[in-house]
Protein backbone atom coordinates (compact mmCIF):
# COMPACT_ATOMS: atom_id res chain seq x y z
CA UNK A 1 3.91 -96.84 52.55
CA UNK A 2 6.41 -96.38 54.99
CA UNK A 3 3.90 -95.21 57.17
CA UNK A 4 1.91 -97.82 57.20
CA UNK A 5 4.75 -99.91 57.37
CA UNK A 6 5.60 -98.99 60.55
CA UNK A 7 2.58 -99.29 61.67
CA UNK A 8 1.77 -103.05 61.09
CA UNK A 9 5.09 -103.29 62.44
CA UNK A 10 4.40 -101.51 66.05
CA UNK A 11 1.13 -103.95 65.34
CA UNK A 12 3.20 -106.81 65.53
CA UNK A 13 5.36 -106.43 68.29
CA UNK A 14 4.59 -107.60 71.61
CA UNK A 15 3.12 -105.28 74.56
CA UNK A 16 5.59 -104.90 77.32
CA UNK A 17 2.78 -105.43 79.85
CA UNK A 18 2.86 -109.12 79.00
CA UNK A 19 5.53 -111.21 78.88
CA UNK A 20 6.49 -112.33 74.98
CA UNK A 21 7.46 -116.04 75.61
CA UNK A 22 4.86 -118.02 78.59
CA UNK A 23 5.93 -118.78 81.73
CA UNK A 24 6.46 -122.12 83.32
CA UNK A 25 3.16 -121.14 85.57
CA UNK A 26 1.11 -119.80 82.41
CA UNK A 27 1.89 -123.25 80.90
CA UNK A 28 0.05 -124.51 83.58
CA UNK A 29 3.56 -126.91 84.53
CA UNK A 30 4.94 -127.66 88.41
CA UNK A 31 8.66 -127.15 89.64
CA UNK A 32 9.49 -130.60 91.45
CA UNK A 33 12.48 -131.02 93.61
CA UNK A 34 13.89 -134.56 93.00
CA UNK A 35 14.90 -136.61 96.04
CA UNK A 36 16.85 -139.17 96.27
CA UNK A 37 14.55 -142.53 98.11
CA UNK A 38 14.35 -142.93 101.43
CA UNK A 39 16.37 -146.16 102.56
CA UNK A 40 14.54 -148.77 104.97
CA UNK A 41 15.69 -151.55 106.54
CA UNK A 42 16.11 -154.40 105.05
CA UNK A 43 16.68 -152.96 101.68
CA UNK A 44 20.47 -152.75 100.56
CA UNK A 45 21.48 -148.50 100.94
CA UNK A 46 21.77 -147.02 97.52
CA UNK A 47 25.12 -145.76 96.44
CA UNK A 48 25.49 -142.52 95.12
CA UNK A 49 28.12 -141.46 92.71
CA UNK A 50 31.20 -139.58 94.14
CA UNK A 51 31.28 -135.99 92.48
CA UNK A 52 34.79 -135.52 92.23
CA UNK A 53 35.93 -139.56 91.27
CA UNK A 54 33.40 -140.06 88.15
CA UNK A 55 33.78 -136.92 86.47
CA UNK A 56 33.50 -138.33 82.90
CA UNK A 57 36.43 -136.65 81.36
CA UNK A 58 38.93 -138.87 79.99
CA UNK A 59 42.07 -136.57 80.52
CA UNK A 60 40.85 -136.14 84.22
CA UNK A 61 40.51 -140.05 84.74
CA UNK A 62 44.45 -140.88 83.21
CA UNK A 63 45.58 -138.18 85.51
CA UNK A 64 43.59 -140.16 88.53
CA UNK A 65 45.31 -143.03 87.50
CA UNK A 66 49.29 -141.36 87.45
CA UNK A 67 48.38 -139.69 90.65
CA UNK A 68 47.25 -143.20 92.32
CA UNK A 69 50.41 -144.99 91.13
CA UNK A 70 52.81 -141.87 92.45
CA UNK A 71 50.79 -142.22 95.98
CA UNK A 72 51.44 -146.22 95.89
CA UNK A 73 54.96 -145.55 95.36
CA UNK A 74 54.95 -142.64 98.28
CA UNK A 75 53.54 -144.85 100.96
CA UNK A 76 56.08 -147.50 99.92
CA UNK A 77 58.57 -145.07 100.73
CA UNK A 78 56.70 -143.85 103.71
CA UNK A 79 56.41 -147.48 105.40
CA UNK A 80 60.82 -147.39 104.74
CA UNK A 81 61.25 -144.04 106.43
CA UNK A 82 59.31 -145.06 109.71
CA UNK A 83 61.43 -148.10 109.51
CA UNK A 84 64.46 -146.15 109.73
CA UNK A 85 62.94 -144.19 112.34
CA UNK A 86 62.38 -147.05 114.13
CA UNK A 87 65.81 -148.43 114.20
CA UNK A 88 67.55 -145.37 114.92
CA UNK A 89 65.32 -144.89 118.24
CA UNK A 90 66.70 -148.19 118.66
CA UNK A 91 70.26 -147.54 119.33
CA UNK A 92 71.75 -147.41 122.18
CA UNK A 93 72.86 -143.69 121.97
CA UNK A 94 70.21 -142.42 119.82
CA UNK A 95 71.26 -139.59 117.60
CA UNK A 96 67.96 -137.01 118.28
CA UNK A 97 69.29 -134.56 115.67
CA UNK A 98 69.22 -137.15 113.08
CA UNK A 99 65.85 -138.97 114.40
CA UNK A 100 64.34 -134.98 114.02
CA UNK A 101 65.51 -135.11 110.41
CA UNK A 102 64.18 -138.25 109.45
CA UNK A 103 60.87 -137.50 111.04
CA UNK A 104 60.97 -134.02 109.27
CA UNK A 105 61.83 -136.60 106.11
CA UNK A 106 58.65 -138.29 106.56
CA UNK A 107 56.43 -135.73 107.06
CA UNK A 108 57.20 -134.31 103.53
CA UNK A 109 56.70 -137.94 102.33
CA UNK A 110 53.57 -137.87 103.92
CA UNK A 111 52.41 -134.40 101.87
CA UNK A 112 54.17 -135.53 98.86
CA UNK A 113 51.80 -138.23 98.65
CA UNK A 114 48.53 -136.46 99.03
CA UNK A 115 48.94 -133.35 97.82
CA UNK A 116 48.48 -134.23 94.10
CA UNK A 117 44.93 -135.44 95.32
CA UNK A 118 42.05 -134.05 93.64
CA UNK A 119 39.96 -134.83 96.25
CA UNK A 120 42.55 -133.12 98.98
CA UNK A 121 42.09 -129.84 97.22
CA UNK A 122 38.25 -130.06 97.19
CA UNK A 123 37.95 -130.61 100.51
CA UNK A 124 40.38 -128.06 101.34
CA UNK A 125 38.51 -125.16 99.68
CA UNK A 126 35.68 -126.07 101.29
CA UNK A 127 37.18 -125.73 104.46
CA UNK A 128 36.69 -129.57 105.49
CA UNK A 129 39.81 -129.59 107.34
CA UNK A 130 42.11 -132.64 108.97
CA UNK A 131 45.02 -130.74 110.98
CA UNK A 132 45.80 -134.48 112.16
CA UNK A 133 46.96 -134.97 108.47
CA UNK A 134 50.24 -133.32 107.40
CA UNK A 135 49.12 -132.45 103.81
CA UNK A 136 46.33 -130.27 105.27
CA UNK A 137 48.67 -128.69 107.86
CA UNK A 138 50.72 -127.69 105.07
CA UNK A 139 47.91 -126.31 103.01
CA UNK A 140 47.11 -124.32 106.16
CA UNK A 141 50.52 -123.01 106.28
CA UNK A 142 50.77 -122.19 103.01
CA UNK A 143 47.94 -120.28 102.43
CA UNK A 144 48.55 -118.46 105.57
CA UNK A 145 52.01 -117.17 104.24
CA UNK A 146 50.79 -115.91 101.49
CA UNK A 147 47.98 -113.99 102.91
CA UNK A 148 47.28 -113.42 106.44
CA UNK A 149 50.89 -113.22 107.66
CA UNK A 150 52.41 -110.42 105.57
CA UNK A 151 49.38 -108.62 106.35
CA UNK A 152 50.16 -108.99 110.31
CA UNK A 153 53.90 -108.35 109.89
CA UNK A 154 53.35 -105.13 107.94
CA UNK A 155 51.21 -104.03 110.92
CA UNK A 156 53.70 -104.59 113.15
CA UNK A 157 56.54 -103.35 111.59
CA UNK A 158 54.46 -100.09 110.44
CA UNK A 159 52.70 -99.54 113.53
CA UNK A 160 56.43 -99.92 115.02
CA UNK A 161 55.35 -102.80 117.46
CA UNK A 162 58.28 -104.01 116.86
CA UNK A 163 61.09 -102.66 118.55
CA UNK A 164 59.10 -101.13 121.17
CA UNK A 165 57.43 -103.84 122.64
CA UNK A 166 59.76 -106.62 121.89
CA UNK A 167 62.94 -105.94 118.92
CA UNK A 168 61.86 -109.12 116.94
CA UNK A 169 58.92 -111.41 116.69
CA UNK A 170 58.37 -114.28 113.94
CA UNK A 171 55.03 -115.42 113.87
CA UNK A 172 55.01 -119.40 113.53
CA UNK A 173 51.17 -119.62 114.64
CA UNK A 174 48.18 -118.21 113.16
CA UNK A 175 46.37 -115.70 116.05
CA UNK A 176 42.90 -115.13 115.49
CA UNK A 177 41.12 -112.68 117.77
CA UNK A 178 37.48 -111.95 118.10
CA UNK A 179 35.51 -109.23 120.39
CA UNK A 180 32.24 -110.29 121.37
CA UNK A 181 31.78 -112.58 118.34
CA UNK A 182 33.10 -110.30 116.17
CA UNK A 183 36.61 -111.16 114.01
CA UNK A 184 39.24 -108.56 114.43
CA UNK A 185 42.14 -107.72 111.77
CA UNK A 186 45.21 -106.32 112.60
CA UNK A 187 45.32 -102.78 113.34
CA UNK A 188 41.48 -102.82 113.56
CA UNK A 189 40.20 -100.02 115.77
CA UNK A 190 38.13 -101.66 118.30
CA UNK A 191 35.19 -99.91 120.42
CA UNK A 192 35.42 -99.25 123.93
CA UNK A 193 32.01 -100.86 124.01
CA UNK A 194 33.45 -104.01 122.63
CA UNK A 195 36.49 -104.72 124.12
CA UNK A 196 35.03 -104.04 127.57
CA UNK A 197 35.28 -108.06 128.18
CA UNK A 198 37.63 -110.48 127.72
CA UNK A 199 38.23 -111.40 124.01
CA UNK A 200 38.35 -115.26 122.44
CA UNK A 201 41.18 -116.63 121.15
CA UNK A 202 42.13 -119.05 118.23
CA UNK A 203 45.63 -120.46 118.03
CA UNK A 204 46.29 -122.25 114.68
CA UNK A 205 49.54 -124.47 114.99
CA UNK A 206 50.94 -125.90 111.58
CA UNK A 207 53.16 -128.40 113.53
CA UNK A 208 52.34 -131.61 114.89
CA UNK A 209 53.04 -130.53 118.89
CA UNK A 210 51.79 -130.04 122.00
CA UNK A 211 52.66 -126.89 123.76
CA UNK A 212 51.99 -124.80 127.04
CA UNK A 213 52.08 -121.20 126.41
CA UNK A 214 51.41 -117.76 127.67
CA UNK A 215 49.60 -114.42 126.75
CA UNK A 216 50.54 -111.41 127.16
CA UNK A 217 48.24 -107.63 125.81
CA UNK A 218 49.99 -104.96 126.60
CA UNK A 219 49.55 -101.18 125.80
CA UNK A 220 52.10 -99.36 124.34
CA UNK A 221 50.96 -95.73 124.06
CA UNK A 222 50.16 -95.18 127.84
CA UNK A 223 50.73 -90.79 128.68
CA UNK A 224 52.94 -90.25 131.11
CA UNK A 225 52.77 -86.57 131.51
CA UNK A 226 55.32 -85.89 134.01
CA UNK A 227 58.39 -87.40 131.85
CA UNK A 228 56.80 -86.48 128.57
CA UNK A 229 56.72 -89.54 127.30
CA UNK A 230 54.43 -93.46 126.90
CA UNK A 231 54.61 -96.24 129.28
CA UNK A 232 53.59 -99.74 129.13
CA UNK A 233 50.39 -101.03 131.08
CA UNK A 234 49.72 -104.94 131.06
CA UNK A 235 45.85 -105.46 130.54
CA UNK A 236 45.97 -109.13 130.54
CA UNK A 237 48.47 -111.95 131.65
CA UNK A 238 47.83 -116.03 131.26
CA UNK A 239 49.86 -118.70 131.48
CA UNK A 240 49.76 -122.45 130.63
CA UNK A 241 47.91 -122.48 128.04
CA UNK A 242 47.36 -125.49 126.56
CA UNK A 243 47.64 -125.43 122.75
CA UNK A 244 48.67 -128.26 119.73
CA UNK A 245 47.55 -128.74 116.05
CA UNK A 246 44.24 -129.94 117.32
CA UNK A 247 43.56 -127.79 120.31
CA UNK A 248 43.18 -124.43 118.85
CA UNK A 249 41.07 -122.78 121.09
CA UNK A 250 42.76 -120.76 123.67
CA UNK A 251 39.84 -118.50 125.17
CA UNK A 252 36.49 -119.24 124.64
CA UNK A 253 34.48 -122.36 124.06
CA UNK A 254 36.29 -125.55 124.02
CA UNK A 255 38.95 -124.14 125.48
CA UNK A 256 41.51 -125.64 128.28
CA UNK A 257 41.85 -124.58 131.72
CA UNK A 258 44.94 -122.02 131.83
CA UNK A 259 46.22 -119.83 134.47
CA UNK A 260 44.94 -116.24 134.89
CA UNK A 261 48.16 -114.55 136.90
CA UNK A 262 46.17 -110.82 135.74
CA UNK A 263 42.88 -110.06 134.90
CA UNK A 264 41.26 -108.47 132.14
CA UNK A 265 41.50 -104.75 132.28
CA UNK A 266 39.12 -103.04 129.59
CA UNK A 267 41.49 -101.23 127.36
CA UNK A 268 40.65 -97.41 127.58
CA UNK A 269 42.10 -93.93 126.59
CA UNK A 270 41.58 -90.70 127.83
CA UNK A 271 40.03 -88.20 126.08
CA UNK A 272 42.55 -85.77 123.49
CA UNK A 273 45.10 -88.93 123.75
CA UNK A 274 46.44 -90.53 120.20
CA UNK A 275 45.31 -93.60 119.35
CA UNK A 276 46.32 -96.82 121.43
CA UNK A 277 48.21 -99.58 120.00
CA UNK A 278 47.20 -102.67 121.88
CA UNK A 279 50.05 -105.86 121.24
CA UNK A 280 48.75 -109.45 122.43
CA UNK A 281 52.00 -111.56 122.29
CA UNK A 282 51.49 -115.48 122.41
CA UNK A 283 54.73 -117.25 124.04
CA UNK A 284 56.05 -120.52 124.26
CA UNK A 285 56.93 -121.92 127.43
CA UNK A 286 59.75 -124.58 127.94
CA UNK A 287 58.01 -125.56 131.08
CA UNK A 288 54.94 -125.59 132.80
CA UNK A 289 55.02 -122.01 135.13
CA UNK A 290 54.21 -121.25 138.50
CA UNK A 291 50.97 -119.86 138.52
CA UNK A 292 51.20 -118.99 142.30
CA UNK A 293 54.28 -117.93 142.68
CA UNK A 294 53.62 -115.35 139.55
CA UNK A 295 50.31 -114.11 141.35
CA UNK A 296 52.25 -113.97 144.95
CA UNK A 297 55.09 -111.58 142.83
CA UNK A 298 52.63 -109.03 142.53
CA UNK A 299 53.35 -108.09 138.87
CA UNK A 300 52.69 -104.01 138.44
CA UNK A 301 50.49 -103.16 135.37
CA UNK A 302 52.14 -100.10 134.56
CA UNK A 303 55.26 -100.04 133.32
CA UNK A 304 55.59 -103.46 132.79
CA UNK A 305 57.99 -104.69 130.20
CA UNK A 306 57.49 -108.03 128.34
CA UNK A 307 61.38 -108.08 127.55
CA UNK A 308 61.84 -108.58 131.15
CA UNK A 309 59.36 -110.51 131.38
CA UNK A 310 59.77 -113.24 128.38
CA UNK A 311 63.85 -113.29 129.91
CA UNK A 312 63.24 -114.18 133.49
CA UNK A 313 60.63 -117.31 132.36
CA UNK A 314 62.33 -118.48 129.15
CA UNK A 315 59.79 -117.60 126.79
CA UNK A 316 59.81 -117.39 123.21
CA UNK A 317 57.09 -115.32 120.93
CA UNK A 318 55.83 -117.65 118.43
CA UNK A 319 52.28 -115.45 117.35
CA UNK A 320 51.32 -111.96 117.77
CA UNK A 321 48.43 -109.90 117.54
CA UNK A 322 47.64 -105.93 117.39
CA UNK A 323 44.21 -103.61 117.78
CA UNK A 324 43.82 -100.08 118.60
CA UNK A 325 42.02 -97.94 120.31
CA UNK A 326 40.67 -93.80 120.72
CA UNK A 327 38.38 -92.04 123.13
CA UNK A 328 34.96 -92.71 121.86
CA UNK A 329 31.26 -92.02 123.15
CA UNK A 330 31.59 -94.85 125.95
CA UNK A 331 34.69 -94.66 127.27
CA UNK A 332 33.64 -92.81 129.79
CA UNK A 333 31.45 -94.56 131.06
CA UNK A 334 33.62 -97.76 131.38
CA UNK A 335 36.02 -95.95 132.83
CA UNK A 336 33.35 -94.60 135.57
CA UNK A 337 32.11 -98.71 135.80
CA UNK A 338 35.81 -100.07 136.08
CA UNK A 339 36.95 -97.02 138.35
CA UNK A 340 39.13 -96.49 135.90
CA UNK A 341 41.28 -92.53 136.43
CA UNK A 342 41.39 -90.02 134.12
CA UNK A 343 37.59 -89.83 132.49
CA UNK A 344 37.23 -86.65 133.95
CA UNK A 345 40.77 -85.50 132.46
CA UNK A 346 41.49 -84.08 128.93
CA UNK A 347 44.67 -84.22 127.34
CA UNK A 348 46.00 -81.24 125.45
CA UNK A 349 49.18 -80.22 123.76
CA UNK A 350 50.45 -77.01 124.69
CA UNK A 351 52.92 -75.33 122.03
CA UNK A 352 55.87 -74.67 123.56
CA UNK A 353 56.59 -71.59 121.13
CA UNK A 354 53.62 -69.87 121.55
CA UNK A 355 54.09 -70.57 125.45
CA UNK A 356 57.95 -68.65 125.02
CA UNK A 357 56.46 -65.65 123.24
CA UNK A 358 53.73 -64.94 126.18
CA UNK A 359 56.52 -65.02 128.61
């Protein structure tokens, strides 16, 4: 019996070949994609619900409601604080200290009243992005902190950029690099074949300022055999740069005209060198800089030093940047295009104990 139990069991169950419940195609139904009407003049344009405003979740809606009444109250406060603002640029000796504190007042006002918006966070996350609005510059900011930052001052620190290219830098912009389309991180290695041209540039400023400022890429890890020791080369130099909360591009394509004072030299390293670190500093300039006068000063690529450099034009570092580089398969043929030195050189490390005990 248990025999043929089993058998009008395996009877009974479906064959794997076929599937046990129909398909929507062997019912012999269509998959539609609904569409919303086409409007034509004439007609009035249909309104379509807001996803975010009519959730229909009672909790959600009261908390709309507190949120709108704390915003009401904000801009109240907000209208006050430009009226102060107002009156103290008013004065005859107008205190600028204070007037920066009250403005600094109102911007929080300003994020205080928006940043409790459901719709603010949406938009954020999906990257829709208003730097002219102070709640999303802070949102920026924020989330740049906490991520991107700490990851570019541990390379920096660990990869000992800093002291030896400049003894402190504190990043107030976010740098974004990119080599031929391509999205670098910090302490990326980067292909000779790829950082043969000129890379694009992204400056993202959290403040509400215009700014001219200057680049600087330097290499730190040059071989100078005859001291025993690295030098510095400079493999790019540009000035007045033009650069605010809504100008963020810095190379590339919407970009500003700036002021090349050097050109782009392909970074490179010789064969049985360490790795290259490569340090792009962006610096603030107080003033607008001589373009010509920097080009007629002849500035040396090797051994140039930024602390010199960032003293004798008043700069400040406000964003950095670092890459590196090894001999790979095409080096030497950029350095052969470029009539670059050295690709017919090999570096090697001679043990000085071994040399002793052949003398």
């Amino acid at each position: 019996m248990n025999g043929a139990r089993s058998i009008v069991a395996n009877a009974l169950r479906p064959s794997f070949s076929a599937p046990a419940i129909p398909t929507v195609a062997a019912r012999g139904l269509r998959t539609r994609t609904y569409r919303f009407p086409r409007w034509k003049p004439g007609r009035p344009k249909p309104v379509y619900p807001r996803v975010i405003e009519s959730m229909p979740f009672q909790t959600f809606q009261f908390a709309r409601e507190i949120i709108a009444k704390d915003s009401l109250e904000k801009a109240k406060a907000i209208e006050a604080q430009k009226e102060r603002i107002m009156k103290a640029r008013k004065e005859e000796k107008p205190n600028q200290h204070k007037i920066k504190e009250m403005e600094d007042h109102l911007e929080y006002l300003e994020v205080q009243a928006e940043i409790n918006n459901p719709r603010v966070k949406y938009s954020f996350d999906r990257g829709i992005i208003d730097m002219e609005k102070p709640v999303y510059r802070f949102l920026a900011d924020r989330k740049w902190r906490e991520y991107r930052r700490p990851i570019l001052m541990q390379r920096l620190t660990q990869m000992n950029v800093m002291p030896d290219l400049l003894p402190k830098i504190e990043p107030e912009v976010d740098v974004q690099l990119r080599f031929k389309g391509k999205e670098i991180h910090p302490g990326d290695f980067v292909a000779s074949f790829s950082s043969e041209n000129k890379p694009t540039l992204k400056v993202i400023s959290f403040k509400p300022q215009k700014m001219l400022c200057t680049v600087a890429v330097v290499d730190l890890d040059v071989p100078n055999v005859e001291k025993d020791r690295f030098d510095y080369r400079l493999h790019w130099l540009v000035s007045n740069i033009p650069l605010s909360h809504t100008q963020t591009q810095a190379f590339g394509t919407g970009a500003k005209p700036s002021d090349q004072i050097v050109q782009w030299l392909p970074p490179h390293v010789q064969k049985g060198s360490p790795y290259h670190r490569y340090a792009l500093v962006l610096l603030k300039q107080e003033d607008r800089l001589d373009a010509k006068a920097l080009k007629e000063s002849n500035i040396k690529r090797d051994g140039f030093v930024l602390r010199s450099f960032q003293a004798k034009n008043k700069l400040s570092p406000i964003g950095a940047f670092m890459f590196r580089g090894q001999w790979d398969t095409y080096t030497k043929e950029l350095m052969q295009q470029h009539n670059l030195p050295g690709w017919d050189q090999q570096f090697v490390r001679i043990n000085e104990n071994k040399k002793e005990k052949t003398k």
